[in-house]
C-alpha atoms as a PDB file:
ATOM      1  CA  UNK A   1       3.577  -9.949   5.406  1.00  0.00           C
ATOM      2  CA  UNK A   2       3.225 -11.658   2.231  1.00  0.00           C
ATOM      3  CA  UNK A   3       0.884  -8.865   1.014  1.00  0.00           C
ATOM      4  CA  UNK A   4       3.525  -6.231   1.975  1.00  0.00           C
ATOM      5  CA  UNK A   5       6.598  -8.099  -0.024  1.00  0.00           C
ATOM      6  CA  UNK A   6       4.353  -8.693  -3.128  1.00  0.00           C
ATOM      7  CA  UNK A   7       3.274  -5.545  -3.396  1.00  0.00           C
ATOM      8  CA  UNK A   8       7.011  -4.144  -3.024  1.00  0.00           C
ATOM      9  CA  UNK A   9       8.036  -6.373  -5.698  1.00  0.00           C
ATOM     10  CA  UNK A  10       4.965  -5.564  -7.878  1.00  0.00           C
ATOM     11  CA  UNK A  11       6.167  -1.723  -7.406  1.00  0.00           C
ATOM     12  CA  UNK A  12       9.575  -1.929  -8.302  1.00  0.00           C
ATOM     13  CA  UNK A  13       9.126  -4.151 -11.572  1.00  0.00           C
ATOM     14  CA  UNK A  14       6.397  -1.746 -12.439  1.00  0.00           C
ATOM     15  CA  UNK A  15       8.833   1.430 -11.923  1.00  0.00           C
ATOM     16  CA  UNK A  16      11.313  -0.276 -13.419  1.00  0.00           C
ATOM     17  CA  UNK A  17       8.822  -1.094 -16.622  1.00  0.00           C
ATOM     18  CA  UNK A  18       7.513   1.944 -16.922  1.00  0.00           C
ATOM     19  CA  UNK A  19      11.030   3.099 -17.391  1.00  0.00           C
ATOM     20  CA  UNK A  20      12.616   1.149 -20.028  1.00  0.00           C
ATOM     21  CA  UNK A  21       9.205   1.303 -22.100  1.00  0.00           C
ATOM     22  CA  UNK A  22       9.685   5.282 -21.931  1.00  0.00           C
ATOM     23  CA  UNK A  23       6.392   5.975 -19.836  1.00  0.00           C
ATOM     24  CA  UNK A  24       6.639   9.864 -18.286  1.00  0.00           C
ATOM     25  CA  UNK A  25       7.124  10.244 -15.175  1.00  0.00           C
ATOM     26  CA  UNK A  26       7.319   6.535 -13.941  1.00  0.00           C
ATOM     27  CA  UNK A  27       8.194   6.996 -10.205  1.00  0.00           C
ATOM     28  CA  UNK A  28       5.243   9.006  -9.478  1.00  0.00           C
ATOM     29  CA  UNK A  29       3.377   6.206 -11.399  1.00  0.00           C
ATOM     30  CA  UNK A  30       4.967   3.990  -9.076  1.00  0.00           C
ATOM     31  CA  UNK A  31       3.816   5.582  -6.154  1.00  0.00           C
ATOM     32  CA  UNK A  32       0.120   6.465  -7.160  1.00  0.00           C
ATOM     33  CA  UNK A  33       0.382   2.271  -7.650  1.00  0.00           C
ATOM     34  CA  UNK A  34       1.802   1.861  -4.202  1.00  0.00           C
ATOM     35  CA  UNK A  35      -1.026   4.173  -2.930  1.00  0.00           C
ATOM     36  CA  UNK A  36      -3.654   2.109  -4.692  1.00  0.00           C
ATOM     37  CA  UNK A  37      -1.996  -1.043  -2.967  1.00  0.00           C
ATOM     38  CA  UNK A  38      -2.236   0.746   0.574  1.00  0.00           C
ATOM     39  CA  UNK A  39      -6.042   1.549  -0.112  1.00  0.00           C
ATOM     40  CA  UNK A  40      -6.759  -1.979  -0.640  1.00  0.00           C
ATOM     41  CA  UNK A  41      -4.991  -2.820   2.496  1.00  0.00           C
ATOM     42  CA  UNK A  42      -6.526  -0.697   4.436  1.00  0.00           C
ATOM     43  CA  UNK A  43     -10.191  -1.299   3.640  1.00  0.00           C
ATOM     44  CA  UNK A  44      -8.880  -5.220   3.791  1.00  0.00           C
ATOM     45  CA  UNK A  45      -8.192  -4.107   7.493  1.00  0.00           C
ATOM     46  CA  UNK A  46     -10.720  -2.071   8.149  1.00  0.00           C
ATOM     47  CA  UNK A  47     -13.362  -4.937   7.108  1.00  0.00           C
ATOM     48  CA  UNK A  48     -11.064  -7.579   9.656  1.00  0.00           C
ATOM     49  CA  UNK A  49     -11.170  -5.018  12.318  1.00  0.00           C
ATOM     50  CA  UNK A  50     -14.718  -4.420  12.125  1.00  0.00           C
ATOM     51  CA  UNK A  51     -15.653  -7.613  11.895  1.00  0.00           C
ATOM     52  CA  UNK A  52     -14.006  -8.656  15.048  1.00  0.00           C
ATOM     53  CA  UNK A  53     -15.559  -6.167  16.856  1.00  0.00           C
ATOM     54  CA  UNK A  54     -18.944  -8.192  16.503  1.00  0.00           C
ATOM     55  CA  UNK A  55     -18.852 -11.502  18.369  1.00  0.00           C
ATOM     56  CA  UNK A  56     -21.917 -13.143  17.521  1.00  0.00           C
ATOM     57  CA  UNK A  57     -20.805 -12.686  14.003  1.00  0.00           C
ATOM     58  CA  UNK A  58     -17.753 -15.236  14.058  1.00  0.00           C
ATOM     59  CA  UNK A  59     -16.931 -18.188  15.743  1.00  0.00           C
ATOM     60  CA  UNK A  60     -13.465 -17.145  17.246  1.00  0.00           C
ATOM     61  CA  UNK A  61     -11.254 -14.805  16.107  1.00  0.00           C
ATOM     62  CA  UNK A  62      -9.164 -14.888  12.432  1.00  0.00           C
ATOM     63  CA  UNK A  63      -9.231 -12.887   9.171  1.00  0.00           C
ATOM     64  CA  UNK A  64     -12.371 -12.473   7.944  1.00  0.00           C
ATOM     65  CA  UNK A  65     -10.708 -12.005   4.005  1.00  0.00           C
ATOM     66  CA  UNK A  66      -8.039 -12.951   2.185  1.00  0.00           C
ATOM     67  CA  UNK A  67      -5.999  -9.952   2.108  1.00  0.00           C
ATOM     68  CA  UNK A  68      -6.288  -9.324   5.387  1.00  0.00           C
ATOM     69  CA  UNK A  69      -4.918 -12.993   6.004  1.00  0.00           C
ATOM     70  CA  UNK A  70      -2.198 -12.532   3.864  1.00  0.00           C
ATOM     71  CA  UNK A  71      -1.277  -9.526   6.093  1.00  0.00           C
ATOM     72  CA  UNK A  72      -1.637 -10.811   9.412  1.00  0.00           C
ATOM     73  CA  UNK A  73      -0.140 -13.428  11.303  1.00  0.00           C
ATOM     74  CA  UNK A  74      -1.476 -16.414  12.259  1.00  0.00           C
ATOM     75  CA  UNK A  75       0.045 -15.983  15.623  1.00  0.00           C
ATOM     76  CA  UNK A  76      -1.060 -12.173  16.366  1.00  0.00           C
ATOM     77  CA  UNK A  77      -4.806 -12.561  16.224  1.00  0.00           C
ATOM     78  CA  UNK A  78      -6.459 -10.199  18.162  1.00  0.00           C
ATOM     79  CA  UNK A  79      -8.434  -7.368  18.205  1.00  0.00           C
ATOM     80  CA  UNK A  80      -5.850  -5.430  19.310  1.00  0.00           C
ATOM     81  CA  UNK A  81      -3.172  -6.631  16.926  1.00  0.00           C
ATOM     82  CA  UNK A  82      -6.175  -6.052  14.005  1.00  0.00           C
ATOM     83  CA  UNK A  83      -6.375  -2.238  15.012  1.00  0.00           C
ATOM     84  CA  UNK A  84      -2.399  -1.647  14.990  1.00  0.00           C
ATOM     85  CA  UNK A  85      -2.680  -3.072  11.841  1.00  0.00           C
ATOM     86  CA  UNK A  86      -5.254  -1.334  10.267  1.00  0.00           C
ATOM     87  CA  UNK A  87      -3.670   1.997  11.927  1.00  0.00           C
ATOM     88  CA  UNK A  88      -0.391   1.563  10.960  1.00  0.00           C
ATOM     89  CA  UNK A  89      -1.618   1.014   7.342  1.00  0.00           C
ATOM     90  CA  UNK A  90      -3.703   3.890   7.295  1.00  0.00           C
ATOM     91  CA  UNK A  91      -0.729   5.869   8.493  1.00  0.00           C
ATOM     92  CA  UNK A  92       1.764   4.441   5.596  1.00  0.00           C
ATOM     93  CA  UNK A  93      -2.032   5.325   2.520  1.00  0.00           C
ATOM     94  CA  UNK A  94      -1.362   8.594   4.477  1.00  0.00           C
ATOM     95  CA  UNK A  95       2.031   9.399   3.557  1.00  0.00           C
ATOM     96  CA  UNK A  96       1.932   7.903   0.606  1.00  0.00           C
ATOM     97  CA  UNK A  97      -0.755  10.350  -0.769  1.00  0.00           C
ATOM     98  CA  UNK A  98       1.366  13.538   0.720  1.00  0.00           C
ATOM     99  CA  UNK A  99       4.261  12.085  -1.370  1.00  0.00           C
ATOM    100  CA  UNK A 100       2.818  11.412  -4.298  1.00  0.00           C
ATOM    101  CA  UNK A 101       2.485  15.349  -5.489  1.00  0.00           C
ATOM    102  CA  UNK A 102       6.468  16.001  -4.237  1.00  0.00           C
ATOM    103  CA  UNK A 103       7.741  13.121  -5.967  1.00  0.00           C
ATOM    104  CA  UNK A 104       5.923  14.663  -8.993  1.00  0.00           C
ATOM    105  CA  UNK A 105       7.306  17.791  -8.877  1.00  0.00           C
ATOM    106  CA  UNK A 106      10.612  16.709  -7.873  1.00  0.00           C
ATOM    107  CA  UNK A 107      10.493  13.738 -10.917  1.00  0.00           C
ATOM    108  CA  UNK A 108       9.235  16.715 -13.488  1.00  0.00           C
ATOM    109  CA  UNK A 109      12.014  19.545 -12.544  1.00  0.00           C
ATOM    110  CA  UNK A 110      14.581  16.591 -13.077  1.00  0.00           C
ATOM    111  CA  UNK A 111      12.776  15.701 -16.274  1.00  0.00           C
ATOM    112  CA  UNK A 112      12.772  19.128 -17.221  1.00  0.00           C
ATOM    113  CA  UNK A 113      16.543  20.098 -16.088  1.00  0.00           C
ATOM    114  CA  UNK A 114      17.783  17.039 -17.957  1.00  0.00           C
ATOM    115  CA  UNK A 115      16.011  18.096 -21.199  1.00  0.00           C
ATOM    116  CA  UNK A 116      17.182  21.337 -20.731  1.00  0.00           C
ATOM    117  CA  UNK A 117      20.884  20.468 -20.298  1.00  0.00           C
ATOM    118  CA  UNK A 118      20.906  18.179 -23.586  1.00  0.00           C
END
């Protein structure tokens, strides 16, 4: 979970950043950054997953890279608990991407109504 509360953090400050420097459009930014983050996570997964599908290739069960190890808990390893994982990540990349475009448009008609109004 440490993965998941850096990458929050990283987020935010970046939003927030992109913001008071004056960047355009910074909360789509913010998520095509958070989608970036996801795609990392889930190939991290993927690879653990994988990898502990083949027995002769490990010695017992654990995170086969660092990411991955910074996701998972010490406590849950198991090849089920790797696949939930990986899922549930792929699910979150998944909406992530769908949101990205309406955040977009809803960030530009705001930018645009704003401008307008002034």
């Amino acid at each position: 979970m440490l993965f998941l509360f850096l990458c929050l953090l990283f987020v935010i400050v970046s939003i927030f950043t992109f913001r008071r420097v004056g960047v355009s459009n910074p909360y789509s930014k913010g998520v095509a950054l958070a989608i970036f983050l996801s795609m990392v996570a889930v190939v991290c997964l993927a690879q653990n997953y994988t990898q502990s599908l083949i027995p002769e290739a490990n010695d017992g069960i654990g995170a086969s890279n660092q990411i991955a190890y910074w996701i998972i808990d010490e406590h849950d390893m198991s090849k089920e608990e790797f696949r939930n994982l990986f899922e549930q990540s792929f699910y979150l990349a998944l909406v992530l991407i769908i949101a990205y475009p309406l955040v977009l448009v809803v960030e530009s008609k705001l930018i645009k109504k704003i401008t307008s109004g002034a």
